[in-house]
Structures are given as structure tokens and as C-alpha cells.
C-alpha atoms as a PDB file:
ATOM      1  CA  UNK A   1     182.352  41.318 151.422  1.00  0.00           C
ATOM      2  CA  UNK A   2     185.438  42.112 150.404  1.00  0.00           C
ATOM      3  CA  UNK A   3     187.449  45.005 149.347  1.00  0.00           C
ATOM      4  CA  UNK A   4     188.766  43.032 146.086  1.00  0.00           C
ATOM      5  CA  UNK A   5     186.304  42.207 143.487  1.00  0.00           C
ATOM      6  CA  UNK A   6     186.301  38.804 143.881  1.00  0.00           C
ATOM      7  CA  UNK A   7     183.725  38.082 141.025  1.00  0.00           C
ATOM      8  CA  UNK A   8     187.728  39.725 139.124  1.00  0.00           C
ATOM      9  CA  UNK A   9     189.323  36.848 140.997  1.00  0.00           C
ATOM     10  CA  UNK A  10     187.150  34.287 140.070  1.00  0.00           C
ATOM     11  CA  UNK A  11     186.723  35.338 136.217  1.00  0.00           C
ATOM     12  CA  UNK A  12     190.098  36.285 135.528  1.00  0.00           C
ATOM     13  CA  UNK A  13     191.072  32.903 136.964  1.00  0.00           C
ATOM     14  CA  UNK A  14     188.197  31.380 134.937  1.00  0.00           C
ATOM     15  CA  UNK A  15     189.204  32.991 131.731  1.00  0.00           C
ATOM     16  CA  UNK A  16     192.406  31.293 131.643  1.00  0.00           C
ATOM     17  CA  UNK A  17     190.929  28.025 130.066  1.00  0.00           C
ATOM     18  CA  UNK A  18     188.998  28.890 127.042  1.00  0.00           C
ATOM     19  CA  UNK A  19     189.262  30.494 123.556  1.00  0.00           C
ATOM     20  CA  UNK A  20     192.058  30.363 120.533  1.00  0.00           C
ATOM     21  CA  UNK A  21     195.948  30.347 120.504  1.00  0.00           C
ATOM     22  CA  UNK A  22     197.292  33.056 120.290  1.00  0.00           C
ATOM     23  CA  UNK A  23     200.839  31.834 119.553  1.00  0.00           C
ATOM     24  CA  UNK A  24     203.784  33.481 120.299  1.00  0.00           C
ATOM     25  CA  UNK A  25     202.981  37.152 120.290  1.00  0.00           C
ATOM     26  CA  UNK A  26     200.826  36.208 123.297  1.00  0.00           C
ATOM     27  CA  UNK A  27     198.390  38.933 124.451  1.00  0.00           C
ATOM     28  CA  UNK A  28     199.932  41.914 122.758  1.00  0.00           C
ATOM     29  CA  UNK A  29     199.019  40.605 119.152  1.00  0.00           C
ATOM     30  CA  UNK A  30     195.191  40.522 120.225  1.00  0.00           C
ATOM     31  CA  UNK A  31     195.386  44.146 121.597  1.00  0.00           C
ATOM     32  CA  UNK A  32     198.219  46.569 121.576  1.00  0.00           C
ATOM     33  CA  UNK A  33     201.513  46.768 124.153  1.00  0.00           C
ATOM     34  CA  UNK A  34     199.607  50.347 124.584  1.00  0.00           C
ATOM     35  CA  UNK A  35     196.243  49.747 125.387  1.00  0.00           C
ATOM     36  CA  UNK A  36     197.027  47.101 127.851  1.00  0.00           C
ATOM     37  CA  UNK A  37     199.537  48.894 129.277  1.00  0.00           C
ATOM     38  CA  UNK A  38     197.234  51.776 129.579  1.00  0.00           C
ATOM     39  CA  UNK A  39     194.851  49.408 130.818  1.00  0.00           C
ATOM     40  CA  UNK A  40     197.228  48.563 133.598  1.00  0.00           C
ATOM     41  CA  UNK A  41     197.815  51.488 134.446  1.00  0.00           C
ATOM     42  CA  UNK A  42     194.388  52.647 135.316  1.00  0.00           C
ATOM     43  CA  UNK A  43     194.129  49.615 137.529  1.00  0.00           C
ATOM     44  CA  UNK A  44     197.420  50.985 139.711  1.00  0.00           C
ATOM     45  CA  UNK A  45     195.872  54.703 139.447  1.00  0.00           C
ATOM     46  CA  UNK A  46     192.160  53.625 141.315  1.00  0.00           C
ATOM     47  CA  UNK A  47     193.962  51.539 143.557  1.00  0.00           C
ATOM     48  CA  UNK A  48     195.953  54.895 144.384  1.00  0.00           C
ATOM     49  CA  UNK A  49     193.412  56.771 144.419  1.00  0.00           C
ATOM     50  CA  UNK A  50     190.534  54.763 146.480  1.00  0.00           C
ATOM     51  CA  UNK A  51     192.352  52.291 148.419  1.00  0.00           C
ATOM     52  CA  UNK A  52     193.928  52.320 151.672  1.00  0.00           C
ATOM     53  CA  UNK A  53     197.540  51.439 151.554  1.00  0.00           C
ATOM     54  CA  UNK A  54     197.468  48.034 152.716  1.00  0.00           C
ATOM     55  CA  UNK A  55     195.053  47.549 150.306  1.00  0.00           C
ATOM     56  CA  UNK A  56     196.461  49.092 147.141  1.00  0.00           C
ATOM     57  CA  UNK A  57     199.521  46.849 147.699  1.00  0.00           C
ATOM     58  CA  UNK A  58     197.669  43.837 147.487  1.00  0.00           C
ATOM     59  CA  UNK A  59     195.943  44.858 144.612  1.00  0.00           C
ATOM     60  CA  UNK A  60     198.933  46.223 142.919  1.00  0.00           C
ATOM     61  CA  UNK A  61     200.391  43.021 143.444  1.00  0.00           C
ATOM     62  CA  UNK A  62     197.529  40.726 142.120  1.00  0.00           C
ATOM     63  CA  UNK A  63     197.006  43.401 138.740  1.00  0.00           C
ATOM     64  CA  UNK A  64     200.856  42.781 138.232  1.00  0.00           C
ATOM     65  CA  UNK A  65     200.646  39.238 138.655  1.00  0.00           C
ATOM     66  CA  UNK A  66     197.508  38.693 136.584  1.00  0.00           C
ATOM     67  CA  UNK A  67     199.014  41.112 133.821  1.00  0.00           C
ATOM     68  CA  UNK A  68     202.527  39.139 133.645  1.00  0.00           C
ATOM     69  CA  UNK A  69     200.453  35.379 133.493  1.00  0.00           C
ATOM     70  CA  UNK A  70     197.785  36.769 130.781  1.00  0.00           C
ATOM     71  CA  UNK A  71     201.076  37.567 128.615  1.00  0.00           C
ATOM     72  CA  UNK A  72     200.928  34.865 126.370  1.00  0.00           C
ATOM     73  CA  UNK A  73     196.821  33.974 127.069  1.00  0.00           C
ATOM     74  CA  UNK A  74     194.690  32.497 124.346  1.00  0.00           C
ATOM     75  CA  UNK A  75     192.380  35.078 122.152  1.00  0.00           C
ATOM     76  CA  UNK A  76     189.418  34.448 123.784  1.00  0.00           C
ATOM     77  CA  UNK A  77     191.201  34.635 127.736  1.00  0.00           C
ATOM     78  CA  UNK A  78     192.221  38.089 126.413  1.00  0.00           C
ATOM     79  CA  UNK A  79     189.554  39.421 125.660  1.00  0.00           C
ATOM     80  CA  UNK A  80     187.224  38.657 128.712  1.00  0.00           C
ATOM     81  CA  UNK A  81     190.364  39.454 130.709  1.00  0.00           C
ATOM     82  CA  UNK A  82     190.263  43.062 129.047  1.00  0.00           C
ATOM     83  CA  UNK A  83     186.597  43.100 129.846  1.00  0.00           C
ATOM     84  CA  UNK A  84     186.873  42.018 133.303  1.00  0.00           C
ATOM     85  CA  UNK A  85     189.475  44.525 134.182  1.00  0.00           C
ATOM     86  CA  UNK A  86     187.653  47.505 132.590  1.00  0.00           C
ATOM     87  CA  UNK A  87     184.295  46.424 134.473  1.00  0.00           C
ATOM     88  CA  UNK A  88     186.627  45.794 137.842  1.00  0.00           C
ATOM     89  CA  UNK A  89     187.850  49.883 137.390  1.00  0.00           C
ATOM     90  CA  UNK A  90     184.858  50.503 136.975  1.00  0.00           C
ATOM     91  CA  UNK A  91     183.136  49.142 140.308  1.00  0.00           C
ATOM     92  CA  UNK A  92     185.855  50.182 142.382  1.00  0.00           C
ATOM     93  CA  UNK A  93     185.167  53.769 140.974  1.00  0.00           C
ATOM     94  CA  UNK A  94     181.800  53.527 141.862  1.00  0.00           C
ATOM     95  CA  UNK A  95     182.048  51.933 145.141  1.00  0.00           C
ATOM     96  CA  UNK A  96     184.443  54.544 146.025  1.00  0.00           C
ATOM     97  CA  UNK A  97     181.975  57.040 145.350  1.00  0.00           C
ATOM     98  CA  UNK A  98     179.807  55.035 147.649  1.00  0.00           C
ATOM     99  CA  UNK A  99     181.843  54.882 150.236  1.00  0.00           C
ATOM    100  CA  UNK A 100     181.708  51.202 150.929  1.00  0.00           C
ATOM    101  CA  UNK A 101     184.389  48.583 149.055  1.00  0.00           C
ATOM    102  CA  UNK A 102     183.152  45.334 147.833  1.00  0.00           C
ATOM    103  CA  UNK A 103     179.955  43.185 147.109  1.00  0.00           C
ATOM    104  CA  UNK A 104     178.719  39.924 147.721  1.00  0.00           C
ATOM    105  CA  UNK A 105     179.676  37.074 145.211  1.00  0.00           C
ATOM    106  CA  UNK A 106     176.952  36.057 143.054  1.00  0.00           C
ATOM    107  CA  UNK A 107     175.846  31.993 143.833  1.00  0.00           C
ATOM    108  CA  UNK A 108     175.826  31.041 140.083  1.00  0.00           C
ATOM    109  CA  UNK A 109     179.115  32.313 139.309  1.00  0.00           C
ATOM    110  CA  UNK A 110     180.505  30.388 142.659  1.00  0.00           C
ATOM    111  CA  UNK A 111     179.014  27.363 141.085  1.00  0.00           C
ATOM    112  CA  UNK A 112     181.195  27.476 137.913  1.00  0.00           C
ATOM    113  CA  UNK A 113     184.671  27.799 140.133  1.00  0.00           C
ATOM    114  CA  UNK A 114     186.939  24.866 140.223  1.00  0.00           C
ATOM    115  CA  UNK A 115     188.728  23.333 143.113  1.00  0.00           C
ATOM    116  CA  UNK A 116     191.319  25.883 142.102  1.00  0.00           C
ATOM    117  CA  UNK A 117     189.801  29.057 142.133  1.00  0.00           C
ATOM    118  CA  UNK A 118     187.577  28.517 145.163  1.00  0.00           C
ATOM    119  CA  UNK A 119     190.787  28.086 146.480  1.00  0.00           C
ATOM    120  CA  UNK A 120     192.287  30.675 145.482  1.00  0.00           C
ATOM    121  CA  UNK A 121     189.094  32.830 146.463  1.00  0.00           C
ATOM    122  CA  UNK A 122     189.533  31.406 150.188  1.00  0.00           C
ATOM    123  CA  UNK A 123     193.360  32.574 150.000  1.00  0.00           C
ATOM    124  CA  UNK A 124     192.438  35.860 149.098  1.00  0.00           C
ATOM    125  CA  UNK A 125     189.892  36.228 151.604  1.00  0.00           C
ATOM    126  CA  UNK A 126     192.320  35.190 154.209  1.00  0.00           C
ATOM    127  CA  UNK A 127     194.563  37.984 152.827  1.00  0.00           C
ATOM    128  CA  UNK A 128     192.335  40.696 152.930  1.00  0.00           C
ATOM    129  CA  UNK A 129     191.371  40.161 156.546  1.00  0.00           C
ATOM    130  CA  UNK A 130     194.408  39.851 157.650  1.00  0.00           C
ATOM    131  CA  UNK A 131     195.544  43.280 156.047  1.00  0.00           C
ATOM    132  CA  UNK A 132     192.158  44.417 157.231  1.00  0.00           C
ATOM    133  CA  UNK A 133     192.481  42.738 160.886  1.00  0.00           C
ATOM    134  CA  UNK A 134     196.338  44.488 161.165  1.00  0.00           C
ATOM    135  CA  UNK A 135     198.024  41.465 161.443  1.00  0.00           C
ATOM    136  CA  UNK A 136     199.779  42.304 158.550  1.00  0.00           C
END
């Protein structure tokens, strides 16, 4: 388990590789400067709201980092990296409500990860116990 979706991680990483140019307007010709933005935004407000402060950094630091490299994504990346995000606000909503962060990650959808992102999974594991450990 782990306090970061990391079916997010693994689909936002995934999304990255499929789908039509864009060009230069990047992502804010597919949807508006103001509904990502606002979609941004609700990512830094659960994280503030739910998360413990270690916690909410990391994940205010991933959202910003995944917002900033989606910035000139391909059509299709865009729009299941809108999707993704809404569904990850979502869970975290509801998990808060629950009491208990995370959920296991699915088999089939570890299947489908590259070299890369299972790597990048592992890294973020390591992360979040760490912060979670102390050992910050």
C-alpha cells in the first residue's frame, strides 16, 4: 500500500506514449489554461486537506512535475491524463473519508508497465517509506 495512488503513477507515466500531436499549443489547446489549472488546483487542495505534511509535499511535488511535463502532451495523453487526475481526487477523497490512504496495485495494470515506470514505481515506493519511516 501506499499513500500515493500508484495505479496515477503508473498511468500518467503510461499515458505519455500514445494519441495525436498536439503541436505547439501543447495541452492547453485540448482543454483550457482554466480548467487545467483548476484541475491542478484541486489536486494541491486534497493534498492539503487529507495528507500529512510530509506527504502533501511529495505529492505537491509529483502534481507539479506531472502538470509542467504534460504541457505540450499529445491529444490523446491529455485526455487520459485529465481523467486520471480527476479519478486520483477522487480516491484520495474517499479514502480520506475512510480513514486509510492507498490500495493495492492491480496485477494486469503492473503487467503493461515498462522497464521505466516499474522503475519509477520502485522509486516512489522508496520515497514514501522513507517520509513514512522519518528518515526524511
Amino acid at each position: 500500500r501506499h499513500f500515493l495512488s500508484t495505479e496515477l503513477l503508473l498511468l500518467l507515466r503510461a499515458s505519455r506514449g500514445e494519441g495525436g500531436e498536439l503541436g505547439s499549443c501543447g495541452m492547453a489547446s485540448a482543454f483550457s489554461k482554466t480548467s487545467m489549472l483548476n484541475l491542478y488546483r484541486s489536486v494541491l487542495r486534497i493534498h492539503k486537506r487529507v495528507l500529512p505534511q510530509e506527504m502533501k509535499e511529495l505529492g505537491d511535488k509529483y502534481a507539479r512535475s506531472e502538470f509542467k511535463a504534460h504541457k505540450t502532451a499529445k491529444i490523446g495523453q491529455v485526455k487520459q491524463f485529465v481523467q486520471q487526475w480527476k479519478e486520483y481526487v477522487y480516491t484520495l477523497d474517499i479514502q480520506a473519508q475512510k480513514g486509510a490512504f492507498g490500495r493495492d496495485l492491480d496485477s494486469s495494470k503492473m503487467d503493461k508497465m515498462s522497464d521505466e515506470q516499474r522503475e519509477q514505481l520502485k522509486q516512489l515506493e522508496e520515497e514514501s517509506r522513507r517520509i513514512g519511516s522519518g528518515n526524511i
